[in-house]
Protein backbone atom coordinates (compact mmCIF):
# COMPACT_ATOMS: atom_id res chain seq x y z
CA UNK A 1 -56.11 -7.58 52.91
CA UNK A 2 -54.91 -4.65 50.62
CA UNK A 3 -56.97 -4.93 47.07
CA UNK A 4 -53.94 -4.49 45.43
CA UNK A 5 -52.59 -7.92 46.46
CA UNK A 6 -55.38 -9.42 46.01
CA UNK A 7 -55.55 -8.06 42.47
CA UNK A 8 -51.77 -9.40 41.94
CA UNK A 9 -52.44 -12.90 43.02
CA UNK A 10 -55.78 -13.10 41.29
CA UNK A 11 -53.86 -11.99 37.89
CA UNK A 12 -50.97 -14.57 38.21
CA UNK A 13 -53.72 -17.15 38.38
CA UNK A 14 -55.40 -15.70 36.05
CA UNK A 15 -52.99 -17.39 33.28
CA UNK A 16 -54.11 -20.84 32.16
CA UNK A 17 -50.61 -22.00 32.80
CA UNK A 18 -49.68 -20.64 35.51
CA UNK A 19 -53.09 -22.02 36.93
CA UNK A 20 -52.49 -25.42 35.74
CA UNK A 21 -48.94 -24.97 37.72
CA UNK A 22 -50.80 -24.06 41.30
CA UNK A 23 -53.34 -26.38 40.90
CA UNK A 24 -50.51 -29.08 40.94
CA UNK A 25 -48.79 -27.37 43.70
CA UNK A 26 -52.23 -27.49 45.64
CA UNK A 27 -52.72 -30.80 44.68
CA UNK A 28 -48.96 -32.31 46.25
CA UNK A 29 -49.86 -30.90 49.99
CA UNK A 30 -47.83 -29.12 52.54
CA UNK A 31 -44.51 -31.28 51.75
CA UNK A 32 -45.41 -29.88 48.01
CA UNK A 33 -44.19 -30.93 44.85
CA UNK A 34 -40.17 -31.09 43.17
CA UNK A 35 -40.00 -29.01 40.25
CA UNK A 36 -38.90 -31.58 37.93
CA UNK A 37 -42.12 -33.49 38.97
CA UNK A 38 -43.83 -30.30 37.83
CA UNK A 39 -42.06 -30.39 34.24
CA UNK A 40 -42.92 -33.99 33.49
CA UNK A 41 -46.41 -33.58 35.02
CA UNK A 42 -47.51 -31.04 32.99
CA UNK A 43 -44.75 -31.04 29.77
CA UNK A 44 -43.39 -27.54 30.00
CA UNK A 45 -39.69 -26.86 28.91
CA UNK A 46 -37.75 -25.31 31.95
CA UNK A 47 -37.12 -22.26 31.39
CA UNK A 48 -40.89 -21.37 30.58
CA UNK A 49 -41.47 -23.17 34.03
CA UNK A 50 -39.78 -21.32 35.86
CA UNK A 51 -40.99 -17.99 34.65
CA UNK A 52 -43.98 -19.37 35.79
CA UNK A 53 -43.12 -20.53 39.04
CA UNK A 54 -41.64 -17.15 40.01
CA UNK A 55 -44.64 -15.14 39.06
CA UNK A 56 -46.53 -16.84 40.99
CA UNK A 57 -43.57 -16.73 43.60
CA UNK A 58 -44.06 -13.55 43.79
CA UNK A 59 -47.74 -13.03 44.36
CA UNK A 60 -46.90 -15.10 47.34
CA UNK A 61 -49.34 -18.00 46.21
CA UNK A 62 -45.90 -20.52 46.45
CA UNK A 63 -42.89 -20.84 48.10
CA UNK A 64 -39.69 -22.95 46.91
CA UNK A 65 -37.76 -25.27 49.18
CA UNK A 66 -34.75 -26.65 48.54
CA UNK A 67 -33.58 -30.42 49.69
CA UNK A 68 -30.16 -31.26 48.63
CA UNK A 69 -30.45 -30.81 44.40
CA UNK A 70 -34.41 -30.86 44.59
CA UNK A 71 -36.05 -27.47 44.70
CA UNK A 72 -39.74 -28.26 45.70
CA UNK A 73 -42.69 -25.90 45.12
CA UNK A 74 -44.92 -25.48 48.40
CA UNK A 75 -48.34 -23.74 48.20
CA UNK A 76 -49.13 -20.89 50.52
CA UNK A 77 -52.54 -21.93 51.68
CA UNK A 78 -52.71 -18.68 53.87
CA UNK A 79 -52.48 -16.36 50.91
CA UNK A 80 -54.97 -18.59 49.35
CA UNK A 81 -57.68 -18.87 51.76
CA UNK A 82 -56.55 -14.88 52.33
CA UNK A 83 -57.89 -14.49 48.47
CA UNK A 84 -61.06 -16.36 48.19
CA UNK A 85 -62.23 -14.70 51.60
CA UNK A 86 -61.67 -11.35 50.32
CA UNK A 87 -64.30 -12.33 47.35
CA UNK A 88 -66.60 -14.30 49.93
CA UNK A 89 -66.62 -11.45 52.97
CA UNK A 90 -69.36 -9.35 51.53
CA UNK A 91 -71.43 -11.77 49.64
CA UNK A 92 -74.94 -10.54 49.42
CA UNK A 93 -74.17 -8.44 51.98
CA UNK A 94 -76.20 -5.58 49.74
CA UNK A 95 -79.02 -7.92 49.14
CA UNK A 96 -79.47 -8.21 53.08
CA UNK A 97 -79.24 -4.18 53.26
CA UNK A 98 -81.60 -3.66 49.91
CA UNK A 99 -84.31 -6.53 51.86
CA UNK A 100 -84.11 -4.34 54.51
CA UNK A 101 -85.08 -1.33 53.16
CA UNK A 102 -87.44 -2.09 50.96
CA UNK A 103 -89.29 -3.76 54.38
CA UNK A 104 -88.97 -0.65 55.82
CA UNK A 105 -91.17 0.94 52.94
């Protein structure tokens, strides 16, 4: 995946808020959570919500959903698990090439 997406998503969630808001997303599951649910969960006016909500709309961590008046938040757990492998492919992959040469010596 392109760094620069990577980078994107790992800034949105890199607000305490805006964390707080995902984690409650990942929390509700697939069928995710209603927005209002959101606003009385964690006491944030609307407006400031929904800033929120789009940010990390558009770092493609969350989707929306609408049902009649209810516009749910759904988590994109493909774009998450897409962001956490990017920082686990390579782990200690240079500590496997450094053992290696220094048995070589």
């Amino acid at each position: 995946m392109d760094i620069d997406i990577i980078a994107k998503a790992l800034k949105e969630l890199g607000h305490p808020t805006r964390l707080s808001i995902f984690k409650s997303v990942i929390r509700a599951g697939y069928q995710g959570i209603a927005v209002g649910g959101l606003q009385t969960q964690l006491s944030i006016p609307g407006s400031t919500l929904s800033h929120h909500i789009s940010s990390l709309a558009s770092a493609g961590l969350l989707s929306q959903r609408r049902e009649g008046r209810i516009l749910y938040c759904v988590a994109e757990y493909e774009k998450l698990q897409a962001v956490i492998g990017f920082l686990q492919d390579e782990c200690c992959i240079d500590e496997v090439k450094n053992n290696a040469a220094e048995s070589e010596q």
